[in-house]
Protein backbone atom coordinates (compact mmCIF):
# COMPACT_ATOMS: atom_id res chain seq x y z
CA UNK A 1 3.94 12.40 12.45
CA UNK A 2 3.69 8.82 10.87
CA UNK A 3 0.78 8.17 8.05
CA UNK A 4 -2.10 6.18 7.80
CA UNK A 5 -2.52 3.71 4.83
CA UNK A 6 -4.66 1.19 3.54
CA UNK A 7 -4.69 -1.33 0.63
CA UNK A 8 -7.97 -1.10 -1.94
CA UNK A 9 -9.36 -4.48 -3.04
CA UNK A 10 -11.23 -3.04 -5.79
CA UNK A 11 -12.99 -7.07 -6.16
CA UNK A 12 -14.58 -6.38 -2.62
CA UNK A 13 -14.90 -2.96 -3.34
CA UNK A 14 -13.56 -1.99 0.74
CA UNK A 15 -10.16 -1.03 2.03
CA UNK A 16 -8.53 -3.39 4.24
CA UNK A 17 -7.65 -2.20 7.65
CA UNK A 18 -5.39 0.88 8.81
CA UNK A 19 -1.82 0.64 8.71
CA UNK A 20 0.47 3.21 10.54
CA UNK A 21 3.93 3.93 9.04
CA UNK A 22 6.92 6.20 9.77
CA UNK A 23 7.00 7.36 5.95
CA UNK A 24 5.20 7.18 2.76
CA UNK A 25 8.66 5.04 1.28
CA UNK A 26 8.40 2.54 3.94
CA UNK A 27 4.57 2.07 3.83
CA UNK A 28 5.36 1.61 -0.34
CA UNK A 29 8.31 -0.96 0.12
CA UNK A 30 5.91 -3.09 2.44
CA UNK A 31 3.13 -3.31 -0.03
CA UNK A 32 5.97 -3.23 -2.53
CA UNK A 33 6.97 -6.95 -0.73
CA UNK A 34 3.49 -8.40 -0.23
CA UNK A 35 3.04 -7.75 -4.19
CA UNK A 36 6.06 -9.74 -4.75
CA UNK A 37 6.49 -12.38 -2.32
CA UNK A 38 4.46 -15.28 -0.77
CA UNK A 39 1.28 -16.88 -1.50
CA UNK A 40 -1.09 -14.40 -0.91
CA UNK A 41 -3.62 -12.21 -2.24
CA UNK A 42 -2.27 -9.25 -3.23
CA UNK A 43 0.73 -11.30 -4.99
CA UNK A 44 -1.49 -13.61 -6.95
CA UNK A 45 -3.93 -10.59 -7.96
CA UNK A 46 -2.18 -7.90 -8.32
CA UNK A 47 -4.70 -6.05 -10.76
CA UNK A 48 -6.90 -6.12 -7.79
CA UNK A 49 -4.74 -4.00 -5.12
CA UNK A 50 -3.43 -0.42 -4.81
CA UNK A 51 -2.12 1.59 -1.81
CA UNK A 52 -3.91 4.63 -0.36
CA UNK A 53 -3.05 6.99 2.11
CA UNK A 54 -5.63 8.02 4.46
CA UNK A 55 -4.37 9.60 7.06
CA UNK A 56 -1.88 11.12 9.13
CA UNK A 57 -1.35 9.38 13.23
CA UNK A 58 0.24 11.78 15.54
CA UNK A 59 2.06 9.35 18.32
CA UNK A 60 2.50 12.41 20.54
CA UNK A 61 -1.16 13.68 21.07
CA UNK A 62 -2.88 9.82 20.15
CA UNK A 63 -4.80 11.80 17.46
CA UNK A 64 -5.57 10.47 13.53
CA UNK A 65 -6.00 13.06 11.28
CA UNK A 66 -7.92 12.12 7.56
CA UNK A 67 -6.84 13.59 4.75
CA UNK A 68 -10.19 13.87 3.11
CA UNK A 69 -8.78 13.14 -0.05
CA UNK A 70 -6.98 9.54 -0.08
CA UNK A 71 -3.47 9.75 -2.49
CA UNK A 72 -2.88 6.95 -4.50
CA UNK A 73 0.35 6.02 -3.62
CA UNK A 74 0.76 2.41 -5.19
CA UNK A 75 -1.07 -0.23 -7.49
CA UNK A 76 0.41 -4.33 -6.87
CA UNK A 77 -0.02 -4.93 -10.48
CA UNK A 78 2.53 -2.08 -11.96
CA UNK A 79 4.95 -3.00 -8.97
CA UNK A 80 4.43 -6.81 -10.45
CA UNK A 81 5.50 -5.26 -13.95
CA UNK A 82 8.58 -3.11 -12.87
CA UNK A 83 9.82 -6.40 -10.73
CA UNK A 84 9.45 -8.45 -14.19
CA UNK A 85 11.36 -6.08 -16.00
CA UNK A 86 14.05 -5.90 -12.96
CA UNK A 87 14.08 -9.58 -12.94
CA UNK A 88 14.71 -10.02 -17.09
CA UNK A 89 17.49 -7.70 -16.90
CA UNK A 90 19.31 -9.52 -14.04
């Protein structure tokens, strides 16, 4: 069973489109990298962005499940902070 995610633009006010993941920690550490890296949206924003799940994708039977209740499971601009204070202490 993989998960269903999908990053908030709370400026827009919509969710960007699905994204299917093996596991909750490698769905994080990809938003975790877009929120740190590169000229892009979610980096230069961060306040803007969080991470939802949505969903669960069962590869076996083709079937996506909702959860009915999205779980938070990130937000770009306290990723931004923890990678300051990693970066300072290096």
């Amino acid at each position: 069973m993989k998960i269903v995610t999908a990053v908030y633009d709370q400026k827009s006010e919509s969710y960007g489109r699905p994204i299917v993941e093996n596991t909750v920690g490698a769905a994080v550490r990809a938003f975790e990298h877009e929120a740190t890296q590169g000229d892009n949206a979610l980096a230069k924003f961060p306040q803007d962005f969080s991470l939802w799940q949505i969903g669960t994708y069962d590869e076996l039977k083709g079937e996506i499940k909702s959860l009915g209740t999205k779980v938070n499971l990130a937000n770009a601009w306290e990723i931004k902070e923890a990678n300051k204070d990693r970066t300072a202490r290096v």
